[in-house]
C-alpha atoms as a PDB file:
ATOM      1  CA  UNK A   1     -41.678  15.540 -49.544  1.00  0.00           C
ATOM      2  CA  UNK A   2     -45.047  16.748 -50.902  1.00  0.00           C
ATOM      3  CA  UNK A   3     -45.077  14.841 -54.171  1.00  0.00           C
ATOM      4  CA  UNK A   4     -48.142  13.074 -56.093  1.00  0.00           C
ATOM      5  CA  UNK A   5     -48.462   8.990 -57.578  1.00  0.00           C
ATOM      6  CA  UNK A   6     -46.916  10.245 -60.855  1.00  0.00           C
ATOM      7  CA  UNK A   7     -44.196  12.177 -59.624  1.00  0.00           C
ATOM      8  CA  UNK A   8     -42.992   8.956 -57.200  1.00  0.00           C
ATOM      9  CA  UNK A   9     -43.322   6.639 -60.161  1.00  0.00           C
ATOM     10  CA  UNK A  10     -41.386   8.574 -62.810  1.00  0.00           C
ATOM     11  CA  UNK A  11     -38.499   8.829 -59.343  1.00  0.00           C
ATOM     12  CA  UNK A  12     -38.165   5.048 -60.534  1.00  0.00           C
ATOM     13  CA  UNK A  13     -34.723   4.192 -62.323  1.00  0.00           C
ATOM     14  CA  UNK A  14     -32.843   1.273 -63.479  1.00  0.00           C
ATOM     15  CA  UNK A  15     -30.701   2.190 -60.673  1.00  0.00           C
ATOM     16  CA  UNK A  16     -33.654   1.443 -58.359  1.00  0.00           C
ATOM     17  CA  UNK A  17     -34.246  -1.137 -55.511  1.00  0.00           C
ATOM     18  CA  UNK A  18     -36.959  -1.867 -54.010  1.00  0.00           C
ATOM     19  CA  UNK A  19     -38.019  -3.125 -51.114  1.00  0.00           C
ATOM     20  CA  UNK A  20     -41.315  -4.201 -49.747  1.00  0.00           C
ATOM     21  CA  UNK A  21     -41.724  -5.743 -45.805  1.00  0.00           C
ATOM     22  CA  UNK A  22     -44.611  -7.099 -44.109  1.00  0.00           C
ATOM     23  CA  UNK A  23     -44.341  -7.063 -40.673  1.00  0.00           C
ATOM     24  CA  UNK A  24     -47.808  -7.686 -39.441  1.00  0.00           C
ATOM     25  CA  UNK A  25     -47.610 -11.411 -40.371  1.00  0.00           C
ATOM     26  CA  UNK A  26     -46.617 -14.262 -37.650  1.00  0.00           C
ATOM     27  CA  UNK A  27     -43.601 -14.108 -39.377  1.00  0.00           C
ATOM     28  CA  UNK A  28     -41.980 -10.894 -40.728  1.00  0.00           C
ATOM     29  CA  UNK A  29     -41.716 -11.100 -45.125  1.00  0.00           C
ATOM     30  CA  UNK A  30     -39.448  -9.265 -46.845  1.00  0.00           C
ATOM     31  CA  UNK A  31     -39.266  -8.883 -50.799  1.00  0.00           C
ATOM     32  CA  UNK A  32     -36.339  -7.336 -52.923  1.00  0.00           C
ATOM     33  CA  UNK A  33     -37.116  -6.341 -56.091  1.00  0.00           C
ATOM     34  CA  UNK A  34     -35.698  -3.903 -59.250  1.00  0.00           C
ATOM     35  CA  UNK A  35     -37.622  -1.848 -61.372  1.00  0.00           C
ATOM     36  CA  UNK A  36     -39.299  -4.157 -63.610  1.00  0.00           C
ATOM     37  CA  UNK A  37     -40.619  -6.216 -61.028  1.00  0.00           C
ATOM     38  CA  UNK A  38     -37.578  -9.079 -60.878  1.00  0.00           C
ATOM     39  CA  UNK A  39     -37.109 -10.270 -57.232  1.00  0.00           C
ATOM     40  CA  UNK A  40     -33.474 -10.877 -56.101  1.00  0.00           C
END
């Protein structure tokens, strides 16, 4: 997938879920979060 910063962005959808982990810490973080930026 050869695609720039706008092309990801506008991929973004109610429909979509995102998900963010850290796993360099001590202990591994994971966040879950839709498109407007609400964590579940």
């Amino acid at each position: 997938m050869n695609y720039n910063q706008n092309e990801k962005i506008a991929q973004i959808t109610s429909q979509t879920l995102i998900i963010g982990v850290d796993v360099a810490k001590f202990k591994h973080v994971a966040q879950a979060q839709d498109y407007r930026g609400i964590e579940f």
